[in-house]
N, C-alpha and C. Protein backbone atom coordinates (compact mmCIF):
# COMPACT_ATOMS: atom_id res chain seq x y z
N UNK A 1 226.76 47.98 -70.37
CA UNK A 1 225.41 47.50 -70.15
C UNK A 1 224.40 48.58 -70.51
N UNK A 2 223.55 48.04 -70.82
CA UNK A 2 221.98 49.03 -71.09
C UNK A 2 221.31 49.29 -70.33
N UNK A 3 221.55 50.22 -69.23
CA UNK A 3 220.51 49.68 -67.89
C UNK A 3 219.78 51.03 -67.99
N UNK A 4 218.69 50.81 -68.47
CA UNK A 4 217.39 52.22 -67.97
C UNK A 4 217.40 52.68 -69.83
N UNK A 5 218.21 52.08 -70.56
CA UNK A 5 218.21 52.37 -71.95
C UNK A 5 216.93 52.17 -73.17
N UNK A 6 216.03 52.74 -73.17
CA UNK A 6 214.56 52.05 -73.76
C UNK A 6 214.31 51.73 -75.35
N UNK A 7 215.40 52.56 -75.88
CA UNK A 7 214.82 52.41 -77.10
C UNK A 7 216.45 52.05 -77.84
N UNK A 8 216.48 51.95 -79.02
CA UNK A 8 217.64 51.59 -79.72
C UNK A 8 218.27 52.48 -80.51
N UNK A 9 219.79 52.43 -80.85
CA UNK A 9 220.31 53.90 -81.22
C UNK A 9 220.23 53.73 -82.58
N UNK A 10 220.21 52.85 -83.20
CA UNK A 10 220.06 52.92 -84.73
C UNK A 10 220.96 53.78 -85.19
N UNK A 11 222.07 53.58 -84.99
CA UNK A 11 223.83 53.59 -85.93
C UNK A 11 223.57 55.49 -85.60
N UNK A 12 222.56 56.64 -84.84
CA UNK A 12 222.58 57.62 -85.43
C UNK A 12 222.54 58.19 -83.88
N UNK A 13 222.87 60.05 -83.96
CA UNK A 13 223.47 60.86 -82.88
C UNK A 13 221.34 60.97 -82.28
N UNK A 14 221.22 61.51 -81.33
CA UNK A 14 220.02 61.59 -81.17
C UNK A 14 219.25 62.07 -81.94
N UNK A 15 219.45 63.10 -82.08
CA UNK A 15 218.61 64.26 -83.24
C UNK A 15 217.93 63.61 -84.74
N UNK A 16 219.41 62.76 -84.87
CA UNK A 16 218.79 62.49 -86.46
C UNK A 16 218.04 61.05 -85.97
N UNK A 17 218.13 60.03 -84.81
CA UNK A 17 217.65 59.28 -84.90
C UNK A 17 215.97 59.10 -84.39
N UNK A 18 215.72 61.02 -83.64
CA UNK A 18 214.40 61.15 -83.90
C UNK A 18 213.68 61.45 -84.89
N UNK A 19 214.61 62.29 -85.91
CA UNK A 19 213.70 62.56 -87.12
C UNK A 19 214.00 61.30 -87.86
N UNK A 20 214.49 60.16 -87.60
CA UNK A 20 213.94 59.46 -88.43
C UNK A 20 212.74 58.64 -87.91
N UNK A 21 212.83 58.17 -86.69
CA UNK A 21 211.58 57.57 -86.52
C UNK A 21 210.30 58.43 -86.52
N UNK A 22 210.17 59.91 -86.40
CA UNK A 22 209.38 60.51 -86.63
C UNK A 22 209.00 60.78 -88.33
N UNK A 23 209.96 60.64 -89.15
CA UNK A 23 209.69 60.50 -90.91
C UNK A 23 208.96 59.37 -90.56
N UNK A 24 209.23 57.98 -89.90
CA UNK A 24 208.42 57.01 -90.74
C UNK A 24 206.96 56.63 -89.71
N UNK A 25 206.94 57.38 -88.97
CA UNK A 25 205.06 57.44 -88.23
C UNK A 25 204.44 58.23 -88.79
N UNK A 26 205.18 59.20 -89.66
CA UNK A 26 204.64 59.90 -90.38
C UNK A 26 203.94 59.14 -91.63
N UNK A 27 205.14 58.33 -92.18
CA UNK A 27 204.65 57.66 -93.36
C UNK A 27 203.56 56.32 -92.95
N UNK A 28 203.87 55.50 -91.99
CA UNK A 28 202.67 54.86 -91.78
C UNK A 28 201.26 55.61 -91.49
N UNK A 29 201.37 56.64 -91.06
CA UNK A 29 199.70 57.48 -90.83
C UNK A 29 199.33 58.15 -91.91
N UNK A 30 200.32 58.23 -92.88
CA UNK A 30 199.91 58.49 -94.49
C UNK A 30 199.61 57.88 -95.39
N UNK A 31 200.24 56.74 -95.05
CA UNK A 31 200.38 55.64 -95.78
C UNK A 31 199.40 54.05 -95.64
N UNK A 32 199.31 53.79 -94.45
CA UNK A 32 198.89 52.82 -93.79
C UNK A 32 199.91 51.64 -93.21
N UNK A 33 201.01 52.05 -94.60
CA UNK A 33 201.82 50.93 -94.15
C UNK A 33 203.31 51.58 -94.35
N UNK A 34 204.15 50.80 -93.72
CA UNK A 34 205.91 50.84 -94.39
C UNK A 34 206.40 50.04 -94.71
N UNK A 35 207.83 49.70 -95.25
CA UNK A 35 208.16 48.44 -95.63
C UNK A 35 210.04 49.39 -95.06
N UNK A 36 210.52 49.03 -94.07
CA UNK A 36 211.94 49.09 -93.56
C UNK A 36 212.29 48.23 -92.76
N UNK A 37 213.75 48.63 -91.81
CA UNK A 37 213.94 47.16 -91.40
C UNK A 37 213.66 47.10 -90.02
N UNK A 38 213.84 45.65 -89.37
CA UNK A 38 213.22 44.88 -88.37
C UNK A 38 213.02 46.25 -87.19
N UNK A 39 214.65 46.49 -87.07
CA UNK A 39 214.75 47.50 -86.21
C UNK A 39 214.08 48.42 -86.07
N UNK A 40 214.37 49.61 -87.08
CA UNK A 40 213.42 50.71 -87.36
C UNK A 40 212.01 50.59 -86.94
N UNK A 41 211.69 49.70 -87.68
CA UNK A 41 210.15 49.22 -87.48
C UNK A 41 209.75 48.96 -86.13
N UNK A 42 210.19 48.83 -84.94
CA UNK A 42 209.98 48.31 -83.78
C UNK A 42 210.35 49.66 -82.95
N UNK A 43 210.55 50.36 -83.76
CA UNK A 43 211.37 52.05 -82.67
C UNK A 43 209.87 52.65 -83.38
N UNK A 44 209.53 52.76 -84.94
CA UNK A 44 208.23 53.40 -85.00
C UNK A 44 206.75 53.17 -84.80
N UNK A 45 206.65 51.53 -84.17
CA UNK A 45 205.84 50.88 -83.57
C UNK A 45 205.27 51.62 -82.70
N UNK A 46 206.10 51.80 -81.69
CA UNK A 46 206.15 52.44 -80.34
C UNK A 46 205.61 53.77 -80.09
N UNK A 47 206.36 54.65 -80.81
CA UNK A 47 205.65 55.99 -80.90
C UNK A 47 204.28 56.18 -81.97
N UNK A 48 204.09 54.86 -82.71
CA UNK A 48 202.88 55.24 -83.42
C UNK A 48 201.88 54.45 -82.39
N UNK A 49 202.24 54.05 -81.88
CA UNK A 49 201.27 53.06 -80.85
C UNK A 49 200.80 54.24 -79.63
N UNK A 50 201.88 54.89 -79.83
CA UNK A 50 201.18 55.90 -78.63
C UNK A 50 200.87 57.67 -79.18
N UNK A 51 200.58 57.40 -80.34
CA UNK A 51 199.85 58.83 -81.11
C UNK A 51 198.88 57.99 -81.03
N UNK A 52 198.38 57.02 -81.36
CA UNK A 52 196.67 56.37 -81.48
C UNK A 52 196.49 56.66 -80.32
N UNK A 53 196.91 56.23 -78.99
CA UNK A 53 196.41 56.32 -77.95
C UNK A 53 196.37 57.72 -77.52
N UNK A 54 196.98 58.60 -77.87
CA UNK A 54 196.69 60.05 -77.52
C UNK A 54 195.30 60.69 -78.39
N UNK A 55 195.18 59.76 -79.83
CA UNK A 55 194.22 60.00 -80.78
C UNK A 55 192.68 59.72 -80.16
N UNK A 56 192.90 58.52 -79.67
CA UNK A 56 191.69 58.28 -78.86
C UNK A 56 191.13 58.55 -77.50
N UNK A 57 192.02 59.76 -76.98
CA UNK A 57 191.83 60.71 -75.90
C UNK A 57 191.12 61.49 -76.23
N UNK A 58 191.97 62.30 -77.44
CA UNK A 58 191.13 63.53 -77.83
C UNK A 58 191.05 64.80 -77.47
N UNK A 59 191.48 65.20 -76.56
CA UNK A 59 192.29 66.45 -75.91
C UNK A 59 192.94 67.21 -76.68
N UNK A 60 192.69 68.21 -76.22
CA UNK A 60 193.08 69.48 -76.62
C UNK A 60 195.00 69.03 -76.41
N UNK A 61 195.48 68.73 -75.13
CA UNK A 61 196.38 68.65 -74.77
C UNK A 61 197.14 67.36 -75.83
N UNK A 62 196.24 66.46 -76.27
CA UNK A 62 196.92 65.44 -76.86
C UNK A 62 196.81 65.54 -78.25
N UNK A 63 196.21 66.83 -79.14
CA UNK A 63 196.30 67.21 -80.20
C UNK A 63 197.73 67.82 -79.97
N UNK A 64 198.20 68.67 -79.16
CA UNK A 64 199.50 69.25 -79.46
C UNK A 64 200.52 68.29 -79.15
N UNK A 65 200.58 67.22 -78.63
CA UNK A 65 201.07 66.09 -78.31
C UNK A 65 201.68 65.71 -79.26
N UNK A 66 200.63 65.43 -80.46
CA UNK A 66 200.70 64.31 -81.73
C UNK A 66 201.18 65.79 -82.84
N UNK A 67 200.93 66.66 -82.30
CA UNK A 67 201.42 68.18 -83.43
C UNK A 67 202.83 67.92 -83.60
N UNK A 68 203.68 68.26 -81.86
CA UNK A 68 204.91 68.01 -82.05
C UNK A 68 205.75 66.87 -82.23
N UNK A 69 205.06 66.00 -82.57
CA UNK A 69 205.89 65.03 -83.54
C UNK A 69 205.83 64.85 -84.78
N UNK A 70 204.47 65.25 -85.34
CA UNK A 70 204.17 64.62 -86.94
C UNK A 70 204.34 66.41 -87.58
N UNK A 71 204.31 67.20 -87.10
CA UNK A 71 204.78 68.57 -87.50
C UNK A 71 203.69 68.95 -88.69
N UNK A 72 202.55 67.91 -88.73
CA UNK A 72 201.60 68.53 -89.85
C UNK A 72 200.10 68.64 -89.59
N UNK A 73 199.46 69.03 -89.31
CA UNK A 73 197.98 70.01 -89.35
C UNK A 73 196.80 68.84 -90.16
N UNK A 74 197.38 68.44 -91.26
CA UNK A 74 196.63 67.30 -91.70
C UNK A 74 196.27 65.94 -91.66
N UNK A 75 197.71 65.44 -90.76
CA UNK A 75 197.92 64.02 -90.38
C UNK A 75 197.52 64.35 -88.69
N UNK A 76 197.23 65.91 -88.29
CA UNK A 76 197.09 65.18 -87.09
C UNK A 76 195.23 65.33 -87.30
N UNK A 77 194.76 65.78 -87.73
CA UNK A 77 193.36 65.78 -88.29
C UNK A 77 192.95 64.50 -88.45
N UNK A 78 193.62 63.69 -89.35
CA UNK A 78 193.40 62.64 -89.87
C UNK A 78 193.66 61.34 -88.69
N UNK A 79 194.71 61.72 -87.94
CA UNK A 79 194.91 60.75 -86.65
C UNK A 79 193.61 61.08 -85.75
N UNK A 80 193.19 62.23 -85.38
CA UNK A 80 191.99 61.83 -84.23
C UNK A 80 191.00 61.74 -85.08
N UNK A 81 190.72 62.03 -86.24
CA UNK A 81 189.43 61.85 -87.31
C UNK A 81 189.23 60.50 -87.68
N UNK A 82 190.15 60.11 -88.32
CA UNK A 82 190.01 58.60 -89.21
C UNK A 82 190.54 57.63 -88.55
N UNK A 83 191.71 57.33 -88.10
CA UNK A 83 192.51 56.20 -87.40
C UNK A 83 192.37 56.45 -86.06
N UNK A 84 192.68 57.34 -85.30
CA UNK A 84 192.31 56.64 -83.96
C UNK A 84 190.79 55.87 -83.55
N UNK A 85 189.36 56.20 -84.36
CA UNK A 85 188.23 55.88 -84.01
C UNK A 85 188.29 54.77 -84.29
N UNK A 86 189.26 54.11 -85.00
CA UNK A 86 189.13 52.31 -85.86
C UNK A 86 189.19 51.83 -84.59
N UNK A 87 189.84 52.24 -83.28
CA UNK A 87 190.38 51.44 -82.51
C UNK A 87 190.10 51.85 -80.93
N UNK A 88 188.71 52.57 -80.97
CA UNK A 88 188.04 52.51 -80.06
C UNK A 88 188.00 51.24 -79.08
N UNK A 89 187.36 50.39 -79.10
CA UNK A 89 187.13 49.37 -78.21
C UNK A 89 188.32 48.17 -78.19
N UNK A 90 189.87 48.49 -78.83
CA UNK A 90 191.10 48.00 -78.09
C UNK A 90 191.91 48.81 -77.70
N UNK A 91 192.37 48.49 -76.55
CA UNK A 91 193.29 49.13 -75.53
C UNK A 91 195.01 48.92 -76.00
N UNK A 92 195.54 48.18 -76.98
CA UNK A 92 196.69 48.44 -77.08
C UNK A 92 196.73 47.47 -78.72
N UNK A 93 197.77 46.91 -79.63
CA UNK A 93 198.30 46.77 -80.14
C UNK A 93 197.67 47.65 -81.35
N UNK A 94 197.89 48.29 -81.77
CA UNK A 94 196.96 49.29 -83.25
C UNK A 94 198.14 49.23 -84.32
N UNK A 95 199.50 48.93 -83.63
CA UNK A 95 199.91 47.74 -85.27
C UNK A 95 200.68 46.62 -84.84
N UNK A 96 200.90 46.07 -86.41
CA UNK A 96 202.01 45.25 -86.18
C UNK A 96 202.82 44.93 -87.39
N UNK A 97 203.94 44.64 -87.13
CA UNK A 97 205.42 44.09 -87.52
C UNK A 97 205.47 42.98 -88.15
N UNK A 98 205.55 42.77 -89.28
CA UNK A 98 205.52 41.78 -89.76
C UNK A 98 207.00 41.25 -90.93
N UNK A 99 207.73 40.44 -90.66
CA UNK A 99 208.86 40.54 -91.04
C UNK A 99 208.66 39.29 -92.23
N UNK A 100 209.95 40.36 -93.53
CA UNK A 100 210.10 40.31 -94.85
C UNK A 100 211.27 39.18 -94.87
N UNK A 101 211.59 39.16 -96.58
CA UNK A 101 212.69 38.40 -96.35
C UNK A 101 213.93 39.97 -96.25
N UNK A 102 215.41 38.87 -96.14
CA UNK A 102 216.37 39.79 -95.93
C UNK A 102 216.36 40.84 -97.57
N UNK A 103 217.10 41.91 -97.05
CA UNK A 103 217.43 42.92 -97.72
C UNK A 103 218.67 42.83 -98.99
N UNK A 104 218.45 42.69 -100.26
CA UNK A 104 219.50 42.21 -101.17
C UNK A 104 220.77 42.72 -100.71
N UNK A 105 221.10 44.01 -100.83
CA UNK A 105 222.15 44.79 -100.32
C UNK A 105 223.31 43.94 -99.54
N UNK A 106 222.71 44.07 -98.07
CA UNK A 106 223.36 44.26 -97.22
C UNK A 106 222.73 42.54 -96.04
N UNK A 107 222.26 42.40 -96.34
CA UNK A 107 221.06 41.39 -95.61
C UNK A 107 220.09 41.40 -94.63
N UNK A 108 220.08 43.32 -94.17
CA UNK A 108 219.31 43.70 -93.13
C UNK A 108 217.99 42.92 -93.01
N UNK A 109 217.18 42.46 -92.48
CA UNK A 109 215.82 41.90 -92.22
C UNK A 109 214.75 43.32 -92.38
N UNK A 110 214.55 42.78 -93.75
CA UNK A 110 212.94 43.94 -93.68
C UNK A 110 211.53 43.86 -93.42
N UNK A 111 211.22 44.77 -93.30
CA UNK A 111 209.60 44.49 -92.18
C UNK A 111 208.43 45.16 -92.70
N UNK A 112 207.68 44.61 -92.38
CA UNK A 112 206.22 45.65 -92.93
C UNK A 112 205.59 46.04 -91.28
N UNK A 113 205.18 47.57 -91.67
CA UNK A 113 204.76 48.02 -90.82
C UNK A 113 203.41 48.49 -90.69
N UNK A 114 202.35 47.59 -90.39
CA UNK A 114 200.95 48.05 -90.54
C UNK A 114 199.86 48.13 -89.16
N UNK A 115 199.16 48.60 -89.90
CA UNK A 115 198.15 48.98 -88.73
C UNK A 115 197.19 47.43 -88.99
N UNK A 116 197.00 47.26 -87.76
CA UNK A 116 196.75 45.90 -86.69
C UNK A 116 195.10 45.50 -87.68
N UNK A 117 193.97 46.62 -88.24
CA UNK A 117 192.75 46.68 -88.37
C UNK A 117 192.54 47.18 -90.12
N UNK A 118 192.20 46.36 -90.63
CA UNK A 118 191.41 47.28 -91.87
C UNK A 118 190.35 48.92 -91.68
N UNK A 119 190.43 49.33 -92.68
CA UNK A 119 189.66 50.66 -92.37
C UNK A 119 188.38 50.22 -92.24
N UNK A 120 187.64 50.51 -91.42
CA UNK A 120 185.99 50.47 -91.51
C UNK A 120 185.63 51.08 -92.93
N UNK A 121 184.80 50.72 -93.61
CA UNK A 121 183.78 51.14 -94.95
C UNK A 121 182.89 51.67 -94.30
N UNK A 122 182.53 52.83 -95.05
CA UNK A 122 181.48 53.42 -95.07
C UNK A 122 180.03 52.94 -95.48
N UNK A 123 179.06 52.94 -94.72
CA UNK A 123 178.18 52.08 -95.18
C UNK A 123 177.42 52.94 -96.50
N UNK A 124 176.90 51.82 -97.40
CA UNK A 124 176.92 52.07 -98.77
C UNK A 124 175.71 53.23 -99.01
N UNK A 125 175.60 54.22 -99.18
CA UNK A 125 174.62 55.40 -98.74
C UNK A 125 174.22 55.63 -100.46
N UNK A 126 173.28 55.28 -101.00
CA UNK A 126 173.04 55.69 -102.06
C UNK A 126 173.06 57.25 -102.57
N UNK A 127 173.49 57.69 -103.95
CA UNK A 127 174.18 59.21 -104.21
C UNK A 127 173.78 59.56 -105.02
N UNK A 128 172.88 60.57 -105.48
CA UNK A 128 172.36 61.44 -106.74
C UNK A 128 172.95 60.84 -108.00
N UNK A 129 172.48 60.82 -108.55
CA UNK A 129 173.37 60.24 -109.80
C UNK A 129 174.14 61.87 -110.37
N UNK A 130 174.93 61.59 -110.65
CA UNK A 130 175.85 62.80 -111.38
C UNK A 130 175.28 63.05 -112.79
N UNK A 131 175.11 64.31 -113.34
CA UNK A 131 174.75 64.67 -114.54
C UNK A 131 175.77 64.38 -115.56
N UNK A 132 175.07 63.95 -116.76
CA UNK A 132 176.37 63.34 -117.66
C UNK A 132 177.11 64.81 -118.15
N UNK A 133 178.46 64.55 -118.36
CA UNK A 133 179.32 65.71 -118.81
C UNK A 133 179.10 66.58 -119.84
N UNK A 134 179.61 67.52 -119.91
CA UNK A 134 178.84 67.99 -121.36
C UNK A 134 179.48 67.53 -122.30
N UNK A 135 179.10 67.29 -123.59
CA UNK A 135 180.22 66.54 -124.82
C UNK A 135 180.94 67.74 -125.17
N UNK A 136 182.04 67.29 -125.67
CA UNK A 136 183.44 68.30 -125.60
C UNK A 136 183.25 68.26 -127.36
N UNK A 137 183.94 69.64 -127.84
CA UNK A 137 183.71 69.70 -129.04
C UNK A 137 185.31 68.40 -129.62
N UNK A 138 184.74 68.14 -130.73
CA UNK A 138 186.06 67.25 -131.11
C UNK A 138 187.12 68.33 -132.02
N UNK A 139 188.74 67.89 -131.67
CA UNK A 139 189.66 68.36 -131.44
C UNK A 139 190.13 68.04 -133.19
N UNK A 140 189.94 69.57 -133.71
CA UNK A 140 190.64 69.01 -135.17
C UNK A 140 191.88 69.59 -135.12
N UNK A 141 192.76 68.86 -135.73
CA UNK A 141 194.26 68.66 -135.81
C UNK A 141 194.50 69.81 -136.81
N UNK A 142 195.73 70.44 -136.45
CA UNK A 142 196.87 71.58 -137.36
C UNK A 142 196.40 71.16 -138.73
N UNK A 143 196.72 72.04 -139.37
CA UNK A 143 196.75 71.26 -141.07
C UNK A 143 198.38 71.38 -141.15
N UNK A 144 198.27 70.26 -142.17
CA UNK A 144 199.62 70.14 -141.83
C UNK A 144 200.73 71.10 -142.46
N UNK A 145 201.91 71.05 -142.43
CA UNK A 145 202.85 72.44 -142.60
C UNK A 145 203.36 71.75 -144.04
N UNK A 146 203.58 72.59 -144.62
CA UNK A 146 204.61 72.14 -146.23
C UNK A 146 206.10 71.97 -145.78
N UNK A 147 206.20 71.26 -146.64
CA UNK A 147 207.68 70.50 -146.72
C UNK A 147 208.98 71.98 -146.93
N UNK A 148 209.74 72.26 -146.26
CA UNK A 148 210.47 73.37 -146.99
C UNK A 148 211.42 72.94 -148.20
N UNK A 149 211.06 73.79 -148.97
CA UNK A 149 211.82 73.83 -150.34
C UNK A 149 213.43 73.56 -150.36
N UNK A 150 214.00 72.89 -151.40
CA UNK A 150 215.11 73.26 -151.08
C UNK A 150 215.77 73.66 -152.12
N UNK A 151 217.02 74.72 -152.19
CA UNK A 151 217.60 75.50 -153.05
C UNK A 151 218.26 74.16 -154.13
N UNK A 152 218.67 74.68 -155.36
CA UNK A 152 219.67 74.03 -155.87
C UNK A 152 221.20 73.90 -155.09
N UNK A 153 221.57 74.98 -154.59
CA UNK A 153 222.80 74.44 -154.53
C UNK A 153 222.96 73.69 -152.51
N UNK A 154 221.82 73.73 -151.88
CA UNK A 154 221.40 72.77 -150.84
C UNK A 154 221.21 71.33 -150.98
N UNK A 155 220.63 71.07 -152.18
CA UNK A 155 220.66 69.81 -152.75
C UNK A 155 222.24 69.60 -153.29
N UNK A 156 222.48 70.31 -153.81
CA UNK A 156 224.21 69.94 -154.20
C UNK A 156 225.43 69.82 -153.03
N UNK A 157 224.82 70.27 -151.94
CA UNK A 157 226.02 69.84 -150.89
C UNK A 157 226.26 68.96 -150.58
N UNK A 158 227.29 68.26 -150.01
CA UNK A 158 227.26 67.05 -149.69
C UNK A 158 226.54 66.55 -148.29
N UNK A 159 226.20 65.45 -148.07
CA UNK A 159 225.19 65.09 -146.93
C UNK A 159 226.07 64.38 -146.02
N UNK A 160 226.03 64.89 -144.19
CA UNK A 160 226.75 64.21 -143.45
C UNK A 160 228.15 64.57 -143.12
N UNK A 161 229.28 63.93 -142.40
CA UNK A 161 230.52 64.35 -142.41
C UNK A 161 231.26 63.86 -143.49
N UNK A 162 230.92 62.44 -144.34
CA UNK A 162 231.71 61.65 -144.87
C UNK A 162 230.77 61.77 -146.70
N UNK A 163 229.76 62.83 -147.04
CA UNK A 163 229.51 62.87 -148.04
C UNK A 163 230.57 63.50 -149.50
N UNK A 164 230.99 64.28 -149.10
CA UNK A 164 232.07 65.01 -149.80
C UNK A 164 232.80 64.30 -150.04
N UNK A 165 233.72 63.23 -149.26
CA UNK A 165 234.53 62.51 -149.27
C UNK A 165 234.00 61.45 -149.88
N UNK A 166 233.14 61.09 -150.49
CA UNK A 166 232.73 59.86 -150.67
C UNK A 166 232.73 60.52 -152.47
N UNK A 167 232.86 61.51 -152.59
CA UNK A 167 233.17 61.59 -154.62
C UNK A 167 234.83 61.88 -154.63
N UNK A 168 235.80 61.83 -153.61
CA UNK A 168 236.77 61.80 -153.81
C UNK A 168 237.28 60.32 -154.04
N UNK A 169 236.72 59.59 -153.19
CA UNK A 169 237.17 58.13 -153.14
C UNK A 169 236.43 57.36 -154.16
N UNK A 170 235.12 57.39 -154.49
CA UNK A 170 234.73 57.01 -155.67
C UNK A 170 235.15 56.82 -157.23
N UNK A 171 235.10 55.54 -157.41
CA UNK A 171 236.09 55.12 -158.53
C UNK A 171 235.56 55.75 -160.06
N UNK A 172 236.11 55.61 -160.72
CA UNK A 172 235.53 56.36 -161.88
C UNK A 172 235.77 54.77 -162.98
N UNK A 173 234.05 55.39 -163.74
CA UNK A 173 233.78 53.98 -164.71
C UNK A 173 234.58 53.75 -165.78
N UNK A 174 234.99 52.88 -166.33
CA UNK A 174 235.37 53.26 -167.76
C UNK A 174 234.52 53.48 -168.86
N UNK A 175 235.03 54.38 -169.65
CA UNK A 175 233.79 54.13 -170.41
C UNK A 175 233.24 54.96 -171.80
């Protein structure tokens, strides 16, 4: 029985079956989305569901929180910067699971793994116009190289593996 058991072992010893669900919260907060299977997807649900909610704390304490799992400086920037603020005024689902057809292989059920909200747009802020580039000088080509010469008796060799052989077997005219 499973009793007090919360999460699923996914065929793997502990260790590797945290770094994998920690590879793929990684890749949804890089990504926006994943595409693996039913399972997986429902183990990285969970812990990405609760980096947003540490995102939208904001703490000092819940920056190192979201450090020691995503192990990178830029995604966790980007979690209390960009994605946790989408989801200010809801209190829980910030994704969802959305299931594929089966997997050619093997027939596993594959899933998409996205965040629940489109990104907010930036509202349209009009921008200096950019100065046109400078024109680049145009690119004149090599001149071209001469043909190398070839000796008389280079021209007289035979050409290939089967050239030589081909005036042995060659019939002679009458004549």
């Amino acid at each position: 029985m499973r009793h007090g058991q919360r999460s699923q072992r996914l065929s793997r010893p502990s260790d590797q079956r945290k770094a994998l669900v920690h590879a793929l919260v990684r890749g949804v907060l890089s990504h926006g989305e994943i595409h693996t299977t039913l399972t997986r997807a429902k183990e990285a649900q969970r812990l990405t569901d609760r980096l947003i909610t540490w995102g939208k704390n904001g703490s000092v304490h819940s920056r190192r929180q979201a450090f020691r799992v995503l192990q990178d400086r830029t995604l966790v920037k980007r979690l209390f910067g960009d994605i946790a603020p989408r989801f200010v005024d809801v209190s829980s689902g910030y994704t969802r699971v959305l299931r594929l057809s089966a997997r050619r292989g093997d027939g596993a059920t594959r899933s998409l793994l996205a965040f629940s909200r489109l990104p907010v747009t930036q509202p349209a802020v009009p921008k200096a116009p950019k100065a046109p580039p400078a024109p680049k000088a145009p690119k004149i080509p090599p001149p071209p190289r001469p043909a190398p010469q070839k000796t008389e008796e280079e021209a007289k060799k035979p050409k290939g593996l089967f050239g030589g052989l081909r005036k042995l077997w060659a019939r002679k005219k009458p004549g």
